[in-house]
Protein backbone atom coordinates (compact mmCIF):
# COMPACT_ATOMS: atom_id res chain seq x y z
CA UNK A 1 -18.16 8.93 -27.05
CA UNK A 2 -20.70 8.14 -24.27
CA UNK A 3 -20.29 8.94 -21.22
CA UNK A 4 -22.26 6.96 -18.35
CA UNK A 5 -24.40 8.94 -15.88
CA UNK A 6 -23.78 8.53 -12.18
CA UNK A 7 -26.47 6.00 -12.10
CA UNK A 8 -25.77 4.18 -15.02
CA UNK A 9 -22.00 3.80 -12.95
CA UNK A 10 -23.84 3.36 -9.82
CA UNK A 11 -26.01 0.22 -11.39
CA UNK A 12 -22.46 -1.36 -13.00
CA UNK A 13 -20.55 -0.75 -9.54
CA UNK A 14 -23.82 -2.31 -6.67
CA UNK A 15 -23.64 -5.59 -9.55
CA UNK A 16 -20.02 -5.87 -9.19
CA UNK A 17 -20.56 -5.26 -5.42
CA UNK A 18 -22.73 -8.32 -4.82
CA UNK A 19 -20.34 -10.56 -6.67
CA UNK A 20 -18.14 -10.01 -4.51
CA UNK A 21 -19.58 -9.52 -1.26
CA UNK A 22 -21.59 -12.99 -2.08
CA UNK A 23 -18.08 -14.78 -2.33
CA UNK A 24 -16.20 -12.89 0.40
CA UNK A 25 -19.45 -13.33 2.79
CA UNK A 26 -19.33 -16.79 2.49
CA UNK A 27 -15.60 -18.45 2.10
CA UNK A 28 -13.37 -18.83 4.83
CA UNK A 29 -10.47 -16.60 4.86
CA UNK A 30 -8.12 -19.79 4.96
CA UNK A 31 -9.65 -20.61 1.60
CA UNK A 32 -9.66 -17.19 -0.05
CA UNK A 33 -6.09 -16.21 1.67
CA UNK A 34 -5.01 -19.70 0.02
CA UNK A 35 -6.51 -18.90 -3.74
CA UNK A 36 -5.16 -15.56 -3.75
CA UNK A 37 -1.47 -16.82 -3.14
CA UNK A 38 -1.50 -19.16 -6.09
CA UNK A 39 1.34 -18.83 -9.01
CA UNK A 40 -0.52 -17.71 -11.75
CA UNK A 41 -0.48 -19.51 -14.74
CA UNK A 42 -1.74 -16.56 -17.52
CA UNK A 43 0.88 -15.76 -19.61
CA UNK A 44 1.45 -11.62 -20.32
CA UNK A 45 3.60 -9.16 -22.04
CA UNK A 46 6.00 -9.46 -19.08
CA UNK A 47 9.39 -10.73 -18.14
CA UNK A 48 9.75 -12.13 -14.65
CA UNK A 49 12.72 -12.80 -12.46
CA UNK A 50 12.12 -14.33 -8.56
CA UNK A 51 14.69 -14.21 -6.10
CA UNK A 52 14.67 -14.70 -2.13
CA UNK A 53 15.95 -11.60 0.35
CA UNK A 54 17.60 -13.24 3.01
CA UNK A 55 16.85 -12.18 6.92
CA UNK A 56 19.51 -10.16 8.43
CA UNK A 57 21.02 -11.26 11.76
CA UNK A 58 19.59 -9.97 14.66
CA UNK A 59 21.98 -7.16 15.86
CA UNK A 60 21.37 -3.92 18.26
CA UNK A 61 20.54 -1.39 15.49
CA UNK A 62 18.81 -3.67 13.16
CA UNK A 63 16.09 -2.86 10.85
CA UNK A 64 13.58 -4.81 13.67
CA UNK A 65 15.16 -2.25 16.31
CA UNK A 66 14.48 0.69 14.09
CA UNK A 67 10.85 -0.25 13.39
CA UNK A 68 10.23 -1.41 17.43
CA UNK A 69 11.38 2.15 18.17
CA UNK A 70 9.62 4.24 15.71
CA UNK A 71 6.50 2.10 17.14
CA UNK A 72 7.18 3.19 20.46
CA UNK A 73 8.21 6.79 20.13
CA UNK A 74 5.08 7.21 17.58
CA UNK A 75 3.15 5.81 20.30
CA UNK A 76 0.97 8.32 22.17
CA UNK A 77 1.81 6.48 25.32
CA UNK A 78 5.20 4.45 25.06
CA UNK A 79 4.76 0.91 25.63
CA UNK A 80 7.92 -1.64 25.43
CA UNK A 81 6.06 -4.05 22.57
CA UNK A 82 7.00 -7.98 21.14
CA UNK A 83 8.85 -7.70 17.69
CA UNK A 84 8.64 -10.03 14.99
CA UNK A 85 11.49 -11.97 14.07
CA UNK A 86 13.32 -11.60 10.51
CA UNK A 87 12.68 -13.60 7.80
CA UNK A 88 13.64 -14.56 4.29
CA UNK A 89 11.03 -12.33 1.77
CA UNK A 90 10.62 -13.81 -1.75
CA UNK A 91 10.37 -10.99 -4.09
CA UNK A 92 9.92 -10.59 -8.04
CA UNK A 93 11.22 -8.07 -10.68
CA UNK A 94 9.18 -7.43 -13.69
CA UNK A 95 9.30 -5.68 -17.16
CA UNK A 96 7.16 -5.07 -20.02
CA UNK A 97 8.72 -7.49 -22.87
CA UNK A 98 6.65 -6.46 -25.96
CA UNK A 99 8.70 -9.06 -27.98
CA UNK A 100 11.77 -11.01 -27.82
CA UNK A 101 13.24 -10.96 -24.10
CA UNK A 102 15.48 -13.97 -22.62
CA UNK A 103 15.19 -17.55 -23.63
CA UNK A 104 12.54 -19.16 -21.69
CA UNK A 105 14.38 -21.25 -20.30
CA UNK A 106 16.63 -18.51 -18.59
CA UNK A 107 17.71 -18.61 -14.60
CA UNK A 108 16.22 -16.07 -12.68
CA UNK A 109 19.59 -14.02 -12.78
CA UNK A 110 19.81 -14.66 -16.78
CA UNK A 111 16.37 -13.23 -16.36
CA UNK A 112 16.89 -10.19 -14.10
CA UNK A 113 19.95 -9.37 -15.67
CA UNK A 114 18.03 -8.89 -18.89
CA UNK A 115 15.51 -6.93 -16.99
CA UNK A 116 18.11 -4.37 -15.89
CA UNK A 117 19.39 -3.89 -19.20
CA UNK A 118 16.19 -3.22 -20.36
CA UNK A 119 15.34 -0.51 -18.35
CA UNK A 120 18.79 0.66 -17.36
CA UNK A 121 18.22 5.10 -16.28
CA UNK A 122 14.37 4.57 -16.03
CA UNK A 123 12.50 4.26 -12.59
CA UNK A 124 12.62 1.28 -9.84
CA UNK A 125 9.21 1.10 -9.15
CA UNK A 126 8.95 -0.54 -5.49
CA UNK A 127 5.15 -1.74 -5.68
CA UNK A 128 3.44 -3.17 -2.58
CA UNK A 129 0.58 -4.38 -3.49
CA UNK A 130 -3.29 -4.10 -1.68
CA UNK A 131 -5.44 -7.16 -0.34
CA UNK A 132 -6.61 -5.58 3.09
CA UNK A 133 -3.71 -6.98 4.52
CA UNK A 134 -4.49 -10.72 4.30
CA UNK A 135 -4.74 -11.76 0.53
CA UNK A 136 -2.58 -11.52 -2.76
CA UNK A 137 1.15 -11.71 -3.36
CA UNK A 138 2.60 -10.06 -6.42
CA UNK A 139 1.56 -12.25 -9.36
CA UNK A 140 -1.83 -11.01 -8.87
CA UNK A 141 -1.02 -7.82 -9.63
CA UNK A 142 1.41 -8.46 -13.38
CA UNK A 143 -1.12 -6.54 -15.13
CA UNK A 144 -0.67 -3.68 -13.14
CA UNK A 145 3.24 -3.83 -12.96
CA UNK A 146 3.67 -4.50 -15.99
CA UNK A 147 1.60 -1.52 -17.19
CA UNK A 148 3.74 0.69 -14.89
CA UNK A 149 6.75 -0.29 -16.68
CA UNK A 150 5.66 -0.34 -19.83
CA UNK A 151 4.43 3.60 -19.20
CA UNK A 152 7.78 4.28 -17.72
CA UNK A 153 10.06 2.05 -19.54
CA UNK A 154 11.66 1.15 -16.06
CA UNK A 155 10.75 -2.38 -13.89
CA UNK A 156 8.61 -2.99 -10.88
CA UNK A 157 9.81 -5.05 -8.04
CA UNK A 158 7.17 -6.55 -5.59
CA UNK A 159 7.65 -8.66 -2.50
CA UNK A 160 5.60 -11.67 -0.73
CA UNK A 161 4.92 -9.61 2.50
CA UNK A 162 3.67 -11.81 5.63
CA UNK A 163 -0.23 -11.97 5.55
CA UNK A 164 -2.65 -11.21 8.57
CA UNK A 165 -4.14 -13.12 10.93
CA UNK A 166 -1.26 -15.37 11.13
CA UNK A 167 1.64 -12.53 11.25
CA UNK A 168 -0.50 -9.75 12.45
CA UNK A 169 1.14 -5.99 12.72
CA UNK A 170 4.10 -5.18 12.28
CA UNK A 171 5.20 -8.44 10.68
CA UNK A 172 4.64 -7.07 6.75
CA UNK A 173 6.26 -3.21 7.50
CA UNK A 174 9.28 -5.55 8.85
CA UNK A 175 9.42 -7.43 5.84
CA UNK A 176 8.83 -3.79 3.47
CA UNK A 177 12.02 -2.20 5.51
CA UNK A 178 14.10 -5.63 4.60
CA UNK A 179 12.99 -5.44 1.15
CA UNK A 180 13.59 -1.46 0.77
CA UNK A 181 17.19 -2.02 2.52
CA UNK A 182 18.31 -5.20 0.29
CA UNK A 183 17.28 -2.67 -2.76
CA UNK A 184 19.44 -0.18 -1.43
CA UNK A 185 22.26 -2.24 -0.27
CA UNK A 186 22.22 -5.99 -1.71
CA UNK A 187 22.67 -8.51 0.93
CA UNK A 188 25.23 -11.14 0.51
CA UNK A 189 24.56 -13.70 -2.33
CA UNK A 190 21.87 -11.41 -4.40
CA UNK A 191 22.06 -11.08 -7.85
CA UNK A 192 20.81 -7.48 -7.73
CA UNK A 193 22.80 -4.50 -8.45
CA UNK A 194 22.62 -1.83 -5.34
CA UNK A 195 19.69 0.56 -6.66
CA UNK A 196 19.79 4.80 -5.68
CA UNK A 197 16.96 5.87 -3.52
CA UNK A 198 17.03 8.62 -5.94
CA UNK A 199 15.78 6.07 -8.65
CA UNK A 200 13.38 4.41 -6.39
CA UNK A 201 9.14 5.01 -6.31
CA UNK A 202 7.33 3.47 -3.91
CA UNK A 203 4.08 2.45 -5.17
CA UNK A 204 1.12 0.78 -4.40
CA UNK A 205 -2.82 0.56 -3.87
CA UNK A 206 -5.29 -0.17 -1.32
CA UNK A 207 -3.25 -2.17 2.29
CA UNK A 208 0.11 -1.77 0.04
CA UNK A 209 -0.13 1.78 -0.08
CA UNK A 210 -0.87 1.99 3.80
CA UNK A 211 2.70 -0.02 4.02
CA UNK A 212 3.97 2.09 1.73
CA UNK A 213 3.22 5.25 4.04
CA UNK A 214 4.11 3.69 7.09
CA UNK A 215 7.73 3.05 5.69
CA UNK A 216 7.99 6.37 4.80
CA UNK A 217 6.95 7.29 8.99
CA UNK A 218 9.74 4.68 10.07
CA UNK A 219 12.51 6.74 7.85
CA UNK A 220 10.92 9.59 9.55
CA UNK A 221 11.38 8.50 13.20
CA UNK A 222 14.84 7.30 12.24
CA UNK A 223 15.57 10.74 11.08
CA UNK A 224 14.23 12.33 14.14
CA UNK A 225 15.73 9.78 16.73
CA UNK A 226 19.33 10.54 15.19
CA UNK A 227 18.99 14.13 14.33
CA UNK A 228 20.37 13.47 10.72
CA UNK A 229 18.88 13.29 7.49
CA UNK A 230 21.00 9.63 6.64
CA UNK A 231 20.35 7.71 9.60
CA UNK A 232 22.30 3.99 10.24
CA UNK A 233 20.83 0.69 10.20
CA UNK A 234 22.92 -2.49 10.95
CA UNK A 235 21.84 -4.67 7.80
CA UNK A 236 23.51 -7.69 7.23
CA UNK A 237 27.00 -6.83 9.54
CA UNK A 238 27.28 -3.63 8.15
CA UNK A 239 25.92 0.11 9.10
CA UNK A 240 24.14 1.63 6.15
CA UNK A 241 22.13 4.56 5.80
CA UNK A 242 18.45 4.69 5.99
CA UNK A 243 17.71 6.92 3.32
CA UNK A 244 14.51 8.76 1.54
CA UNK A 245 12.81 6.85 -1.82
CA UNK A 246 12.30 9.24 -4.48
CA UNK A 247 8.71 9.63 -3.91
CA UNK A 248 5.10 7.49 -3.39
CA UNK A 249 2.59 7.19 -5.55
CA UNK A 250 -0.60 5.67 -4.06
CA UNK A 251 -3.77 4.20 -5.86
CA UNK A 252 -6.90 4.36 -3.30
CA UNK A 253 -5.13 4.04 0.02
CA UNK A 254 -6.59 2.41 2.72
CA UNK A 255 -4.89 4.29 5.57
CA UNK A 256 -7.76 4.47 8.42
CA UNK A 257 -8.16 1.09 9.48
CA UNK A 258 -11.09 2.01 12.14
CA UNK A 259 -12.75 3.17 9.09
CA UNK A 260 -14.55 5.59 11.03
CA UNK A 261 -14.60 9.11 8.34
CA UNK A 262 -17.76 10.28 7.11
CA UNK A 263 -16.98 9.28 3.26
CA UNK A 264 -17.18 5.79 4.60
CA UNK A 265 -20.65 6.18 5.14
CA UNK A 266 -21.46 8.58 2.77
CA UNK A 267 -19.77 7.14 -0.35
CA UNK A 268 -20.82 3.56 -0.07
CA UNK A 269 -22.60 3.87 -3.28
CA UNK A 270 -19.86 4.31 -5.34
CA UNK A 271 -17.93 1.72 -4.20
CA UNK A 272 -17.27 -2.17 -3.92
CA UNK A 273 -16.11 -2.32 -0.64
CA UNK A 274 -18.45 -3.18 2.33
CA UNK A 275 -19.21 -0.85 4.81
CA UNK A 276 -19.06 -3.75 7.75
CA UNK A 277 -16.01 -6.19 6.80
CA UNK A 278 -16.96 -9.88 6.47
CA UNK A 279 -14.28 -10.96 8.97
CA UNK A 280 -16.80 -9.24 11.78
CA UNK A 281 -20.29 -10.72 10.65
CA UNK A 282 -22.08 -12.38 12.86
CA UNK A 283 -22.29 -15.43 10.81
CA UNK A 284 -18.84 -15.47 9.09
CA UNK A 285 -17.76 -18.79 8.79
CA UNK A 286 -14.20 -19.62 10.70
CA UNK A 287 -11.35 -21.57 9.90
CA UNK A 288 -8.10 -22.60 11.43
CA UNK A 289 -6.73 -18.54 11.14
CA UNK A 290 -9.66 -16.98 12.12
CA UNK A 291 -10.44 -15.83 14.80
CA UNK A 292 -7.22 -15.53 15.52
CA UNK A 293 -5.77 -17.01 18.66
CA UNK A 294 -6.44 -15.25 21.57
CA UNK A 295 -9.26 -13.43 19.41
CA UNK A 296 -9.42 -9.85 18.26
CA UNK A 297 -11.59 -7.20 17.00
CA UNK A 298 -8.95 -6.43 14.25
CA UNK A 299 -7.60 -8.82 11.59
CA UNK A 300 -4.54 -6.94 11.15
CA UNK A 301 -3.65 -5.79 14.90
CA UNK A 302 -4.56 -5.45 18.52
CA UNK A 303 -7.72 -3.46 18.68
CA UNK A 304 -5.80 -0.63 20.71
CA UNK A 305 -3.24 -0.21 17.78
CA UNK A 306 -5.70 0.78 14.74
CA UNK A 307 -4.98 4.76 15.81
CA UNK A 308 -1.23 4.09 15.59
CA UNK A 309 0.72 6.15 12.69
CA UNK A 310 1.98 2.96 11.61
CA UNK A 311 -0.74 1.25 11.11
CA UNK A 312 -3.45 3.77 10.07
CA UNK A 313 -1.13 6.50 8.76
CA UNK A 314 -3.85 9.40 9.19
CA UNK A 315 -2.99 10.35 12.08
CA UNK A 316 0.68 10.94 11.73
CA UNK A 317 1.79 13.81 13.12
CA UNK A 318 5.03 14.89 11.33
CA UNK A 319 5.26 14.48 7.46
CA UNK A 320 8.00 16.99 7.66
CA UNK A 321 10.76 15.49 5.50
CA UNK A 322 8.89 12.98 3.52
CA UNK A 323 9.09 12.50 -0.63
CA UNK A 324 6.80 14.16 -2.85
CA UNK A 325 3.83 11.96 -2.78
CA UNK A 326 0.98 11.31 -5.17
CA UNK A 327 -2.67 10.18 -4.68
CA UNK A 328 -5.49 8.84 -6.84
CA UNK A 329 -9.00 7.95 -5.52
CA UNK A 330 -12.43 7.40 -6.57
CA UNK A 331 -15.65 8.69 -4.79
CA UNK A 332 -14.82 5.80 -2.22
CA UNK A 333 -15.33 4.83 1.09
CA UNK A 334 -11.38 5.61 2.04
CA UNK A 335 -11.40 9.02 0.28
CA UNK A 336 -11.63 11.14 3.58
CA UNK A 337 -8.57 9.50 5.32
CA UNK A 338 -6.35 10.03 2.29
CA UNK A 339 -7.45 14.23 2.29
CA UNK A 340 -5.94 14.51 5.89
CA UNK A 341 -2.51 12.63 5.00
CA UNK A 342 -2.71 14.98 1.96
CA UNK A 343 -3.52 18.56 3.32
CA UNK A 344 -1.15 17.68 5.90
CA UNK A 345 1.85 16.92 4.43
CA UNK A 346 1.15 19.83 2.13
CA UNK A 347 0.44 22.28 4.98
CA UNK A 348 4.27 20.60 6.57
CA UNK A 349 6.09 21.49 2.89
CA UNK A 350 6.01 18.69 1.14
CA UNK A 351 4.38 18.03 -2.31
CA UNK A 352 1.40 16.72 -2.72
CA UNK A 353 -0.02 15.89 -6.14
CA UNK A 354 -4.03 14.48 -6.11
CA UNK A 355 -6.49 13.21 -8.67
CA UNK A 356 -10.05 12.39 -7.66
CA UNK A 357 -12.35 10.67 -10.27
CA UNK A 358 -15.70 11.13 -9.84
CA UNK A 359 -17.71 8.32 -9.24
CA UNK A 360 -14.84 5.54 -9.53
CA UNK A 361 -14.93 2.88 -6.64
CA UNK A 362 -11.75 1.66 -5.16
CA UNK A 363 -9.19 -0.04 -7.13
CA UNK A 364 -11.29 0.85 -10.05
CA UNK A 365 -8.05 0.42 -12.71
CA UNK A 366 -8.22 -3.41 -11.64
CA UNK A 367 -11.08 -3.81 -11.48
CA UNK A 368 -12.39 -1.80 -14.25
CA UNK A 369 -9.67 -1.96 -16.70
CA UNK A 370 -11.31 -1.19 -20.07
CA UNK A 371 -12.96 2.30 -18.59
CA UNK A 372 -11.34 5.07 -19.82
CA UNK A 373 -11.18 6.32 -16.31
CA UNK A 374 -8.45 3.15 -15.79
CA UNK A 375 -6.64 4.30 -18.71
CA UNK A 376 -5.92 7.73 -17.67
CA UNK A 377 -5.60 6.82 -14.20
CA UNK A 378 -2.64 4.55 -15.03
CA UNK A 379 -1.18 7.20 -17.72
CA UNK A 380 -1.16 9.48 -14.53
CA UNK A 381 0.32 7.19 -12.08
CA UNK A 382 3.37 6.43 -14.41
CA UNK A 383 4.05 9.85 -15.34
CA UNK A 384 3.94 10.57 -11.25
CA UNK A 385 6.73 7.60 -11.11
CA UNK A 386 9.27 8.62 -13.83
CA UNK A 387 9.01 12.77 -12.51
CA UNK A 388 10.03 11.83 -9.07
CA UNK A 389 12.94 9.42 -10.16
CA UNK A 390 13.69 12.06 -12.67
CA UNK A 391 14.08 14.57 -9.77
CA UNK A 392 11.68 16.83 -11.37
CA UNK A 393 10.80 20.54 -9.56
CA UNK A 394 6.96 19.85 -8.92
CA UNK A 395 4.65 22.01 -7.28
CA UNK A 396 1.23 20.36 -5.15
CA UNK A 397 -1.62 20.95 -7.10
CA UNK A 398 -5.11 18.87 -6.77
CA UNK A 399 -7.87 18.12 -9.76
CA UNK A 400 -10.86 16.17 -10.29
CA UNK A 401 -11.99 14.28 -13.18
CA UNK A 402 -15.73 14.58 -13.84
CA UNK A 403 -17.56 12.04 -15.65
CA UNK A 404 -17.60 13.80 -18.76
CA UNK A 405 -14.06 13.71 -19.08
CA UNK A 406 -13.70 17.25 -18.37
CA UNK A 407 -11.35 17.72 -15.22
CA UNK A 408 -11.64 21.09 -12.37
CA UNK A 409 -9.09 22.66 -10.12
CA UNK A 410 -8.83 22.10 -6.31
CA UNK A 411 -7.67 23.76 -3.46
CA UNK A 412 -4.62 21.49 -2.16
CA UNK A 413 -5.58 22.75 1.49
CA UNK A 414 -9.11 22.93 1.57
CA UNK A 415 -9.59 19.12 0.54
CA UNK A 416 -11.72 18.33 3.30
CA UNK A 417 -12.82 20.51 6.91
CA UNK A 418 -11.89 18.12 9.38
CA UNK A 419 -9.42 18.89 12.28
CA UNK A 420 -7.00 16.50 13.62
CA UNK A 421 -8.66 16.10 16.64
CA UNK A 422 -11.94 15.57 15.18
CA UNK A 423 -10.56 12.68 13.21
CA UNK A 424 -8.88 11.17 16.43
CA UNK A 425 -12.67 11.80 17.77
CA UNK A 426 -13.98 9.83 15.01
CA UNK A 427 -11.44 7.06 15.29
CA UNK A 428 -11.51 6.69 19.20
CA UNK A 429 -15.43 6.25 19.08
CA UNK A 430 -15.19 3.70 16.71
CA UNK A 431 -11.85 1.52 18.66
CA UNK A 432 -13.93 1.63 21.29
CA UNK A 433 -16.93 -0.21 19.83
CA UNK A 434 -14.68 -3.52 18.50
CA UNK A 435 -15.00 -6.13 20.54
CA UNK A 436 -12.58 -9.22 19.80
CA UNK A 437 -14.25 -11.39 17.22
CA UNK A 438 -14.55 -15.20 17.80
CA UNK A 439 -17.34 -16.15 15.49
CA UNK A 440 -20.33 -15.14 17.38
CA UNK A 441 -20.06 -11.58 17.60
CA UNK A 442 -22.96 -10.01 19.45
CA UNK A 443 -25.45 -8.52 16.45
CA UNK A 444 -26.08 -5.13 18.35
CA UNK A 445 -22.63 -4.62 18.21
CA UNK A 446 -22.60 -3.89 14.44
């Protein structure tokens, strides 16, 4: 078996690169955010069932209340912030059907309830998918749900989260906290069966996995605000509990949204992602969503809210508490940010499990699929997903894969030399060199 060199990688990755930076350079983000939210039409080894979540009322103690004050008492400096209103999230579940399956004519519930048969005991894989916070919805990502359950023999569920610039921070965690609450505890009129945090893995890549954290931070505050381990939520009229998902596992995790860490300098050669984002070129065309209105120097928040916890998760201070969580990255730009959530939350107690892959670029099993690096990548991920809804005993450990296939220990705590404050450091310089973007950005600003 051949394996490629780092150059011969290096060569397939900068081609792939310029696709993509050629089309994301030069289409509006109306137009690509458009594309990306279209029902796909490709057929796949998969069974699908689409249902709505409705909004719960607005009530003192809500799930908006919760996330307004984990913002604020996460907030260096406490400030008394807008919160988005509730709304109805449209949401999918999904299983591998190798053959047979329901009629295909079947209603969505004919279709779910099939589903759940199917993978009755196995894992309820949560999966928020990536798209930097302002592309995709979940049928772009069937091929790597389905995959998941099909490796775990369990089903995926996925949700339309609200899309930046339009329904900027915290508008999708709201909608994640809904969707994780209406698993839990079924609002009135769903179709769904009430599903065990104990059963439930949070997964997800890229912006999804940043969500995915930032839940996790929420449950956190919760905790701490109501000095128990089941805190209450008003959902729907009623007060449930608040309580811990099995686990995460996370697929390169954008979690620094300055993107100010040395690997995003350094690794830019292994990777597909752009070291300046399009949004802020000088001569990025704009559209009816952006700039947004008033402009910003951030598509996804304020400018002074990129070193929040719940927006760019690195620089959470307490991880005390939280599932066992699981990481996979390449030799990409967002490696460095996802070593300090890791040595961390290891250093705090909980377990940490991470895989680096030398020389893979982010996303790599999408958007390499047929390299063997994809193959084991997703063998890993699933296997991560059906231990923690097993409620296995796991122990943090770290590895790399090399290029030949071979893979080498790491030291769990000595992933990367960088002190909290030097991060903050890096971060702060960087905040303070946005300036809101309205389609002539000054060139010496970049």
């Amino acid at each position: 078996m051949h394996h490629p060199t780092r150059n011969e990688i290096a060569a397939i990755i900068a081609n792939v690169r310029e696709v993509i930076m050629k089309r994301a350079n030069s289409t509006p983000l109306s137009v690509r955010q458009k594309a990306s939210l279209e029902e796909s039409s490709a057929a796949g080894p998969w069974c699908v069932s689409q249902t709505s979540l409705p909004a719960p009322p607005q009530e003192e103690g809500d799930a908006t209340d919760v996330l307004m004050r984990a913002t604020e008492m996460l907030e260096q400096e406490a400030k008394k912030r807008s919160a988005p209103s509730a709304q109805d999230v449209k949401a999918e579940w999904l299983s591998y059907r190798e053959d047979g399956g329901p009629p295909g004519a079947a209603s969505e519930q004919a279709s779910y309830d099939w589903i759940s048969a199917k993978t009755r005991g196995q894992p309820t894989i949560f999966y928020i998918q990536g798209g930097a916070f302002v592309l995709n919805s979940p049928a772009r990502f069937r091929s790597t749900t389905c995959k998941l359950a099909e490796l775990t023999g369990g089903r995926c569920f996925s949700i339309h989260y609200r899309l930046a610039p339009q329904h900027p921070f915290p508008a999708a965690l709201l909608d994640v906290i809904i969707a994780y609450l209406s698993l839990v505890h079924p609002p009135p009129g769903a179709y769904h069966s009430p599903v065990s945090p104990s059963s439930i893995v949070i997964a997800g890549d890229s912006s999804g996995a940043c969500l995915g954290l930032a839940l996790i931070q929420v449950i956190i505050a919760a905790r701490q605000a109501q000095a128990t381990d089941a805190p209450l939520v008003r959902f729907h009229g009623r007060e449930v509990n608040l309580l811990m998902p099995s686990g995460l596992a996370l697929q390169s995790p954008w979690i620094d949204q300055t993107d100010s860490l040395p690997s995003w300098t350094s690794n830019g050669r292994f990777d597909v992602v752009q070291e300046i984002s399009p949004l802020l070129l000088p001569d990025y065309p704009t559209c009816p969503i952006w700039p947004s209105h008033p402009p910003r120097g951030n598509v996804y928040c304020e400018t002074e809210m990129l070193s929040h916890p719940l927006v760019s998760p690195l620089v959470a201070r307490s991880w005390t508490g939280a599932p066992p969580l699981w990481f996979a990255l390449g030799e990409e730009r967002m490696i460095d940010a996802a070593k300090v959530v890791a040595q961390n939350a290891d250093q705090q107690g909980v377990v940490v499990q991470w895989l680096e892959f030398e020389a893979m670029p982010h996303n790599w099993p999408m958007l390499f699929p047929k390299f063997w690096q994809s193959a084991r990548c997703m063998q890993e991920w699933a296997s991560a997903c059906s231990s923690f809804a097993q409620g296995n005993k796991l122990q943090s450990r770290a590895g790399r894969v090399r290029l030949d296939g071979q893979s080498e220990l790491q030291g769990i705590r000595t992933l990367i030399r960088l002190s909290m404050a030097e991060v903050v450091d890096c971060m702060g310089s960087k905040q303070a060199s946005l300036e809101p973007w309205t389609g002539r950005f000054p060139i010496e600003k970049l």
